[in-house]
PDB file of N, CA and C in Angstrom:
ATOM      1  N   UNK A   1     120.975 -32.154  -7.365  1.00  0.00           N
ATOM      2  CA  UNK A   1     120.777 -31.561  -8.666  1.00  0.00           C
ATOM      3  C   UNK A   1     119.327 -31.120  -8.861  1.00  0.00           C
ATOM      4  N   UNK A   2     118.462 -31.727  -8.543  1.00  0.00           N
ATOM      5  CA  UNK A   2     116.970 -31.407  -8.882  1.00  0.00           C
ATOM      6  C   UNK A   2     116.580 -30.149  -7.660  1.00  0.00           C
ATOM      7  N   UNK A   3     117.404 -29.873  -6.559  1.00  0.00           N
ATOM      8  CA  UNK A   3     117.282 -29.117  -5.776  1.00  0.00           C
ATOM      9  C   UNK A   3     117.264 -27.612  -6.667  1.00  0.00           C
ATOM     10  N   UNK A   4     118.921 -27.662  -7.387  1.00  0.00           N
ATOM     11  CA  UNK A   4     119.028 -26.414  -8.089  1.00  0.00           C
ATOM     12  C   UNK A   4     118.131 -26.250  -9.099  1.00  0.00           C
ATOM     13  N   UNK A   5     117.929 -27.330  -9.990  1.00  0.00           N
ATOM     14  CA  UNK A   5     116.583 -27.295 -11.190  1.00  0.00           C
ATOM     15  C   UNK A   5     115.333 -26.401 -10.345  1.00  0.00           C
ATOM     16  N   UNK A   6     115.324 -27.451  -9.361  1.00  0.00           N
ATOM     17  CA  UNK A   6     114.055 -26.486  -9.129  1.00  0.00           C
ATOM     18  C   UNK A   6     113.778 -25.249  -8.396  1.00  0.00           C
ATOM     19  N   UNK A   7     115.027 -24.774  -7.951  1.00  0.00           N
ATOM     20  CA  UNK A   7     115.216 -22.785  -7.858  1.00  0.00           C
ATOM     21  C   UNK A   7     115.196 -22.258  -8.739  1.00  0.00           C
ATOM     22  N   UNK A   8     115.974 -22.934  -9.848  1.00  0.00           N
ATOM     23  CA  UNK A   8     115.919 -22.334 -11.380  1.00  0.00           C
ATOM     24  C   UNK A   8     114.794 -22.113 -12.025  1.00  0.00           C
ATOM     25  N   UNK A   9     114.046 -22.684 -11.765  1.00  0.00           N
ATOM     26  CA  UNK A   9     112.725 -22.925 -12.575  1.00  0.00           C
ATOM     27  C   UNK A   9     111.459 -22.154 -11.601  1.00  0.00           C
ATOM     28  N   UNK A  10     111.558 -21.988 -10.276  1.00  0.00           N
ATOM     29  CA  UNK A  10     110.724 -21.620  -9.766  1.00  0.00           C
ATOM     30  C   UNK A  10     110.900 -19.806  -9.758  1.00  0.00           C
ATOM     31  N   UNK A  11     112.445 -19.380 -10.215  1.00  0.00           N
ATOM     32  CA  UNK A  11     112.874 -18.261 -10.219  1.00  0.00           C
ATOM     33  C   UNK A  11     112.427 -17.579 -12.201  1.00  0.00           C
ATOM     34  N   UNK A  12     112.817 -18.440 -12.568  1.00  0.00           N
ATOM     35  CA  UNK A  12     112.489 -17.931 -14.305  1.00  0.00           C
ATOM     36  C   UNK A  12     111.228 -18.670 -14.454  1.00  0.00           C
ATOM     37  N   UNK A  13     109.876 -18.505 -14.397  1.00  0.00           N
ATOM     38  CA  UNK A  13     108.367 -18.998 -13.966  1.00  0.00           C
ATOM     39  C   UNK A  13     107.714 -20.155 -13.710  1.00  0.00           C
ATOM     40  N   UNK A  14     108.209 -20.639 -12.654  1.00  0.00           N
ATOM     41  CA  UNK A  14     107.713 -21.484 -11.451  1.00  0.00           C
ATOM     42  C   UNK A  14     106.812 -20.515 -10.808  1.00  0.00           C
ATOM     43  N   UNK A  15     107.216 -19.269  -9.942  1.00  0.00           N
ATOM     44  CA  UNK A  15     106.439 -18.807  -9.119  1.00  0.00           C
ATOM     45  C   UNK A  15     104.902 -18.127 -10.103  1.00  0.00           C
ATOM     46  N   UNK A  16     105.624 -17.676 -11.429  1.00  0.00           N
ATOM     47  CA  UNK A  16     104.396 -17.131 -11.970  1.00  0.00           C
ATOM     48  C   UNK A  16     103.008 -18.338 -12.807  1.00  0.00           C
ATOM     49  N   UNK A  17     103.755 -19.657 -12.674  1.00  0.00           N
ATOM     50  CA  UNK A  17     102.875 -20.653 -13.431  1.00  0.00           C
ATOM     51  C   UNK A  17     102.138 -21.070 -12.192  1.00  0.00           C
ATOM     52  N   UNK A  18     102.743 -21.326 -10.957  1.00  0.00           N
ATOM     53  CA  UNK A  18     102.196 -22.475  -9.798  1.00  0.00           C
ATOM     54  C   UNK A  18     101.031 -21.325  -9.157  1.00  0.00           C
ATOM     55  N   UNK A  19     101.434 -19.804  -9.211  1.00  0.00           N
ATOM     56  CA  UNK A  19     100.430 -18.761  -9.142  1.00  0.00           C
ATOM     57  C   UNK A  19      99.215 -18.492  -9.978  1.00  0.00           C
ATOM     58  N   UNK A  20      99.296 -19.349 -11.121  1.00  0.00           N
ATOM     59  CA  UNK A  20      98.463 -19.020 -11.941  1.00  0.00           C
ATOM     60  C   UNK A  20      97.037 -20.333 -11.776  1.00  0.00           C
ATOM     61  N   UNK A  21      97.904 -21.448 -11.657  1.00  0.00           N
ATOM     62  CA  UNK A  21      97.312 -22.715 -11.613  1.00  0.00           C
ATOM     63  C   UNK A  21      96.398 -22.638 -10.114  1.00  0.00           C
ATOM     64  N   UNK A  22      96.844 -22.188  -9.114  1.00  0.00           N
ATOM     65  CA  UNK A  22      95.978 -21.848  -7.556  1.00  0.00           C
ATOM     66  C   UNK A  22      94.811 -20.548  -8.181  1.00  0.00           C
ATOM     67  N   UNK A  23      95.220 -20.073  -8.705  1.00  0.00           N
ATOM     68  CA  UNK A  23      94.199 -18.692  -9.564  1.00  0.00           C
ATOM     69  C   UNK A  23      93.268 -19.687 -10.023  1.00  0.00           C
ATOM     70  N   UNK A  24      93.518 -20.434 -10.967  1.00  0.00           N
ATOM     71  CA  UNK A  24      92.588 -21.154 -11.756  1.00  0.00           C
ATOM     72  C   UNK A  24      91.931 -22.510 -10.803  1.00  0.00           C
ATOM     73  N   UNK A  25      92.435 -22.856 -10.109  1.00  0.00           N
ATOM     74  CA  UNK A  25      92.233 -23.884  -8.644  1.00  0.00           C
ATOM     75  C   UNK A  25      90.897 -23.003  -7.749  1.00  0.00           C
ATOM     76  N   UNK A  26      91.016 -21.882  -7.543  1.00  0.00           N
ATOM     77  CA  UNK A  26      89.682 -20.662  -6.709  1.00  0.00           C
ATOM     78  C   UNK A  26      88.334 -20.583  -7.927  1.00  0.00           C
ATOM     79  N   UNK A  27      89.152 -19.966  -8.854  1.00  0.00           N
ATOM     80  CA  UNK A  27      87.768 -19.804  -9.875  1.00  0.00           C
ATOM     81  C   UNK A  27      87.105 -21.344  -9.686  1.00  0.00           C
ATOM     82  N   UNK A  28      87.631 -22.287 -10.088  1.00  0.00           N
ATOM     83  CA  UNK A  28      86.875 -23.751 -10.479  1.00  0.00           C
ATOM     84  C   UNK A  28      86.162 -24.094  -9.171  1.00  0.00           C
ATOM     85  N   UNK A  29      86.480 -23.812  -8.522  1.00  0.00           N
ATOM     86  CA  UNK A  29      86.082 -24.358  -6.992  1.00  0.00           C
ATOM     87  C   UNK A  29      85.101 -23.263  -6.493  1.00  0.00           C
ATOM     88  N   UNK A  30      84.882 -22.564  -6.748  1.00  0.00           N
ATOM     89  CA  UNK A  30      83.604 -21.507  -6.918  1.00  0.00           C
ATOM     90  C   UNK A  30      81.974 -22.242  -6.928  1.00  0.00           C
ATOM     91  N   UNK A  31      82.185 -23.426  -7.519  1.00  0.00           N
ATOM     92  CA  UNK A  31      80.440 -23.999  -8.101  1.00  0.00           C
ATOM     93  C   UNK A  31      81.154 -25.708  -7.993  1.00  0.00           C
ATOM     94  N   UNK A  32      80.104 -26.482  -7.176  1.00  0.00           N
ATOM     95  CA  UNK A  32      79.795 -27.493  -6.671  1.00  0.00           C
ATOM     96  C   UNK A  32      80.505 -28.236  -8.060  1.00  0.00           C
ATOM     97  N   UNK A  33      80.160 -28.098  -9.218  1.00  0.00           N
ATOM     98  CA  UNK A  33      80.564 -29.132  -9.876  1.00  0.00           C
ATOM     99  C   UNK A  33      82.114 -29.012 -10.809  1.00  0.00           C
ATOM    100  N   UNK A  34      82.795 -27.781 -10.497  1.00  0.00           N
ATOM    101  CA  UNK A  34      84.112 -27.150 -10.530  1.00  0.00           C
ATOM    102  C   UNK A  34      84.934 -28.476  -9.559  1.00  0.00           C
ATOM    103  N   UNK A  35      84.620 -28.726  -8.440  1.00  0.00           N
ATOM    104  CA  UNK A  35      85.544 -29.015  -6.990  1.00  0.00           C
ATOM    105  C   UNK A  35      86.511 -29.873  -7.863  1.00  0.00           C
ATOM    106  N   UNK A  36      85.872 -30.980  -8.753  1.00  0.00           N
ATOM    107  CA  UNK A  36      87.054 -31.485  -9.004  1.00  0.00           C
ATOM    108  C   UNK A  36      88.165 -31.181  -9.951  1.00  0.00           C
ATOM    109  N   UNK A  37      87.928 -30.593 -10.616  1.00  0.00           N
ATOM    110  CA  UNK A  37      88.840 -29.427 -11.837  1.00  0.00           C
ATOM    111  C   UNK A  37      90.001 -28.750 -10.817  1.00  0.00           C
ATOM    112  N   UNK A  38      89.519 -27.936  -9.860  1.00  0.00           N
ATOM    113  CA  UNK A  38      89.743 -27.392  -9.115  1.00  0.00           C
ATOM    114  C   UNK A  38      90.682 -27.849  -8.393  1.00  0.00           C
ATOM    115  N   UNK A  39      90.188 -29.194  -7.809  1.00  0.00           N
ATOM    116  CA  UNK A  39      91.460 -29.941  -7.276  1.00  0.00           C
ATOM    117  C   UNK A  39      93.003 -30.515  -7.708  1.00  0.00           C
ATOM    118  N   UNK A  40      92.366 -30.840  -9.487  1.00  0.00           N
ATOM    119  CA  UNK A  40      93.491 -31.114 -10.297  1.00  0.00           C
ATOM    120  C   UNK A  40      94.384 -29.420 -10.472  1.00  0.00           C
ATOM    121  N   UNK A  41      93.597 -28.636 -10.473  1.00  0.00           N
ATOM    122  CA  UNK A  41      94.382 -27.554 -10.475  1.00  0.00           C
ATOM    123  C   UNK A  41      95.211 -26.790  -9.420  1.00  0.00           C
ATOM    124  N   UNK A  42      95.208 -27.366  -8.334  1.00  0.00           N
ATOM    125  CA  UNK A  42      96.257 -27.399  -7.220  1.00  0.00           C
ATOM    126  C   UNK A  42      96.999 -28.164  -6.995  1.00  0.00           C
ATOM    127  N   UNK A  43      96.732 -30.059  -7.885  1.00  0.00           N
ATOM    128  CA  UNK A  43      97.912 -30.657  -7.625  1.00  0.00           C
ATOM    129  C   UNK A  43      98.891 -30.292  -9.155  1.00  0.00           C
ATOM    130  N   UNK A  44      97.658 -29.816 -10.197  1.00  0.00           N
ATOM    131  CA  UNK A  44      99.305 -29.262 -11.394  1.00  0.00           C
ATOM    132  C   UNK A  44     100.183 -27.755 -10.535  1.00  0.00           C
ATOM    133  N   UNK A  45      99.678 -27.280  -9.625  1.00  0.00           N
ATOM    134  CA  UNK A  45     100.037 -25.539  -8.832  1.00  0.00           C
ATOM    135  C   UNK A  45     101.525 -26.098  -8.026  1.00  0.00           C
ATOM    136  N   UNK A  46     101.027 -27.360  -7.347  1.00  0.00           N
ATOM    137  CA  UNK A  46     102.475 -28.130  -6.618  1.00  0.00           C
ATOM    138  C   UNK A  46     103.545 -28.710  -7.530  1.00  0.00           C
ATOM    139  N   UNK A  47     102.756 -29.104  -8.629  1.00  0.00           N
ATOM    140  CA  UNK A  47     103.983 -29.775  -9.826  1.00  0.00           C
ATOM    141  C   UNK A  47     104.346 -28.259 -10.147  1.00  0.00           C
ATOM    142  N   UNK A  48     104.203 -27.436 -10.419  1.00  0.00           N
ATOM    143  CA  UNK A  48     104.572 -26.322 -11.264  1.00  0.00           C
ATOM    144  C   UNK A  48     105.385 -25.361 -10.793  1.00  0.00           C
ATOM    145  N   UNK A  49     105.142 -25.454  -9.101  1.00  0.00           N
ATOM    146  CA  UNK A  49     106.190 -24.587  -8.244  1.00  0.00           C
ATOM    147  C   UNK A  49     107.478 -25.624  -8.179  1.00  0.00           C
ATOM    148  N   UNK A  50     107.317 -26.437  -8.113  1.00  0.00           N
ATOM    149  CA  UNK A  50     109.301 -27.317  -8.090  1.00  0.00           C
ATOM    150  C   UNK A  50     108.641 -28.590  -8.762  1.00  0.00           C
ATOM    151  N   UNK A  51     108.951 -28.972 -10.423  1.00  0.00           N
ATOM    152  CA  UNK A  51     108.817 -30.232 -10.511  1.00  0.00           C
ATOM    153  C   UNK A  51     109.887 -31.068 -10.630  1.00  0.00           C
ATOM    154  N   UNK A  52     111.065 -30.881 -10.731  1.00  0.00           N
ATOM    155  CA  UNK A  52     111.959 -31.673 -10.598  1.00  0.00           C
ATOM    156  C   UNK A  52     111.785 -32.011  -9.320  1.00  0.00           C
ATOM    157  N   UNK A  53     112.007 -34.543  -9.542  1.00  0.00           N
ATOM    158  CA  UNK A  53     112.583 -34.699  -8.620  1.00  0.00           C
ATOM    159  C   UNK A  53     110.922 -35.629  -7.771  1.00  0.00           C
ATOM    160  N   UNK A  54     110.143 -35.252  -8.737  1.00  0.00           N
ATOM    161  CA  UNK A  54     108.428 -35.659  -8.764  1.00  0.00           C
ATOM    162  C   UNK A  54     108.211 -36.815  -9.571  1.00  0.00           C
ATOM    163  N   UNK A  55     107.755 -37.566  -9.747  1.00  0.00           N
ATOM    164  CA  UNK A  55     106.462 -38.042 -10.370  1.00  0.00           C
ATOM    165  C   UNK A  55     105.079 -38.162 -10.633  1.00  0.00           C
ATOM    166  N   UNK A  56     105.226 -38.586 -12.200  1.00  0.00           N
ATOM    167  CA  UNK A  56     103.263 -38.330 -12.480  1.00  0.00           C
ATOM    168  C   UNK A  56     103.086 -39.512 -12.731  1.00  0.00           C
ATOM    169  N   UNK A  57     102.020 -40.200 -11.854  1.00  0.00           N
ATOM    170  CA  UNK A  57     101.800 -41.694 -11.825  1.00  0.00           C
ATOM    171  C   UNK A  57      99.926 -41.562 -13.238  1.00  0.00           C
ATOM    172  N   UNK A  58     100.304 -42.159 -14.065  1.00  0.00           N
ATOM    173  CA  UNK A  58      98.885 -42.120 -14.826  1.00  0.00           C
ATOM    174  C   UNK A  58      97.886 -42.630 -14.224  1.00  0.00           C
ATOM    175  N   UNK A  59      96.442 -42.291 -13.852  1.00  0.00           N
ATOM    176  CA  UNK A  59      95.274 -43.262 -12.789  1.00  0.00           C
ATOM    177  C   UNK A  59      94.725 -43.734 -14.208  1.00  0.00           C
ATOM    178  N   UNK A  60      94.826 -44.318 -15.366  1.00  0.00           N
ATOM    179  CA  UNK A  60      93.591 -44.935 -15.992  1.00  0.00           C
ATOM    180  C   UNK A  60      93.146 -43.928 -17.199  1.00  0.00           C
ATOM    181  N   UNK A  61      92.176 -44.148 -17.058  1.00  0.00           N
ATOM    182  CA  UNK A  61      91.338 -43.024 -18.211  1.00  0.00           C
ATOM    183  C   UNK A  61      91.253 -44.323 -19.695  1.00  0.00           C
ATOM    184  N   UNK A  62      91.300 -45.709 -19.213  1.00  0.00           N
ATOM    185  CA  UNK A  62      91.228 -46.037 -20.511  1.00  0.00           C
ATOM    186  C   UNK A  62      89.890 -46.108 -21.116  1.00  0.00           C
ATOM    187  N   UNK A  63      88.662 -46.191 -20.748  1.00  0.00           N
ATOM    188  CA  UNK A  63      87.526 -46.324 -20.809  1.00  0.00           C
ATOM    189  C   UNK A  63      86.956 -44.836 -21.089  1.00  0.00           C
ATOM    190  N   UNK A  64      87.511 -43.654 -21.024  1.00  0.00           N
ATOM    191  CA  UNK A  64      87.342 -43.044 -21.744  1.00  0.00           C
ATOM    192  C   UNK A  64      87.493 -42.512 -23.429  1.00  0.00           C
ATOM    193  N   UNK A  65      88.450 -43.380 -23.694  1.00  0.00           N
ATOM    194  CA  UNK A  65      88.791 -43.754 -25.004  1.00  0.00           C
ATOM    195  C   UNK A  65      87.322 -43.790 -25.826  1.00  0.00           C
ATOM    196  N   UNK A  66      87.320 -44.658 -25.832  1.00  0.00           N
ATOM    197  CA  UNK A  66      85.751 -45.742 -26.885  1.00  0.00           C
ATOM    198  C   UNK A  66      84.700 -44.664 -26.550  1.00  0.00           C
ATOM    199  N   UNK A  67      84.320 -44.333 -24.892  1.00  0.00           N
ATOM    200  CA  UNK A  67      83.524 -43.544 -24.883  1.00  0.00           C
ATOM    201  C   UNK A  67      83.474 -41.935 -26.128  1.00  0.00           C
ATOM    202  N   UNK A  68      84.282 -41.795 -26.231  1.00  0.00           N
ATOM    203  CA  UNK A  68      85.014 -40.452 -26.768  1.00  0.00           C
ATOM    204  C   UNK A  68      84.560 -40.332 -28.423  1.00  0.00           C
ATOM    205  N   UNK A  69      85.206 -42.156 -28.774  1.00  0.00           N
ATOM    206  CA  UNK A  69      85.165 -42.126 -30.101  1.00  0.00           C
ATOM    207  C   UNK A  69      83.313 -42.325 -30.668  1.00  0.00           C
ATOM    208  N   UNK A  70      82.657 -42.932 -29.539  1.00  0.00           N
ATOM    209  CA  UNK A  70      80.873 -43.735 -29.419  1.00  0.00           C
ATOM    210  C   UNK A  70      80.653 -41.519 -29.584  1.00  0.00           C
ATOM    211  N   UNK A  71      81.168 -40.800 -28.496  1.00  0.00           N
ATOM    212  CA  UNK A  71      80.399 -39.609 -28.538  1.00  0.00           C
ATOM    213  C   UNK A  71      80.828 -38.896 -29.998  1.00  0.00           C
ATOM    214  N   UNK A  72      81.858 -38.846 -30.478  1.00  0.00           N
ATOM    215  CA  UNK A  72      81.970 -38.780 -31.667  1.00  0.00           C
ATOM    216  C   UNK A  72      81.104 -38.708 -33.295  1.00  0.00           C
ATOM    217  N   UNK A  73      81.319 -40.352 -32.823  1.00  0.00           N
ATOM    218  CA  UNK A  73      80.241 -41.271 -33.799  1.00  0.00           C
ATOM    219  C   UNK A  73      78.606 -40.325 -34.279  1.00  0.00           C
ATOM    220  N   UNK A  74      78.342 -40.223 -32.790  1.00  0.00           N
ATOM    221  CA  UNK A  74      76.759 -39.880 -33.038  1.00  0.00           C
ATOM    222  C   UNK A  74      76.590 -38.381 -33.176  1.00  0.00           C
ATOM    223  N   UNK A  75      77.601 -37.847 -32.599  1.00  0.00           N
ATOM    224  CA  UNK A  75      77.700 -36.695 -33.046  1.00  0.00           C
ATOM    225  C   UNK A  75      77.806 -36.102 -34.308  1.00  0.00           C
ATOM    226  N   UNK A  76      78.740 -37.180 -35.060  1.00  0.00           N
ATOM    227  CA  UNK A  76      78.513 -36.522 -36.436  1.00  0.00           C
ATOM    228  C   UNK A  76      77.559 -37.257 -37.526  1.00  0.00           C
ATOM    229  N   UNK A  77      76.575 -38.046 -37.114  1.00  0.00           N
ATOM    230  CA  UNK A  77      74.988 -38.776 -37.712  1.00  0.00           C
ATOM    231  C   UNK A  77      74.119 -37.849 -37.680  1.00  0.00           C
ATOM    232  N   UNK A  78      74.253 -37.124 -36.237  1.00  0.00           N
ATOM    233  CA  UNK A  78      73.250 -36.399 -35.940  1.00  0.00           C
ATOM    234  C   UNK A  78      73.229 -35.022 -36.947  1.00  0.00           C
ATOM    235  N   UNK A  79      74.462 -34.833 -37.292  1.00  0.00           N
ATOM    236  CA  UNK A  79      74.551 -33.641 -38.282  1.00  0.00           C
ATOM    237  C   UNK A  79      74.330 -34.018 -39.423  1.00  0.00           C
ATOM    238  N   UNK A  80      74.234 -35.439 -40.193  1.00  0.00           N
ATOM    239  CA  UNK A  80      73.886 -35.698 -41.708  1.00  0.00           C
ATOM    240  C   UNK A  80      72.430 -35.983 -42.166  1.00  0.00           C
TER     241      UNK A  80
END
């Protein structure tokens, strides 16, 4: 079943999204500090040409949280 999902999907824009995401994967990867943008943008180019049948395992990011809300914070002191 996920075989046909994903002809279906790569036929009505799979090929034009997973084309777009390798487009945007070259530009980012252009300048040393792109590479890693760049990289995420070839593994969303592989999810996007057939994702049925995949998984997206989450790595973390919790510690960006607090950071986010701390850059926040001072951000809007600095404007009063």
């Amino acid at each position: 079943m996920s075989f046909l999902g994903n002809v279906l999907w790569f036929i009505f824009g799979g090929l034009f999204s997973g084309l777009s995401w390798i487009l945007s994967g070259v530009i980012w990867c252009i300048t040393i500090v792109g590479i890693p943008y760049g990289k995420q943008c070839f593994k969303f180019a592989s999810m996007s040409f057939a994702p049925f049948g995949k998984e997206i395992e989450y790595g973390g990011g919790v510690p960006s949280l607090p950071a986010n809300v701390i850059w926040i914070i001072f951000l809007v002191f600095r404007w009063l």
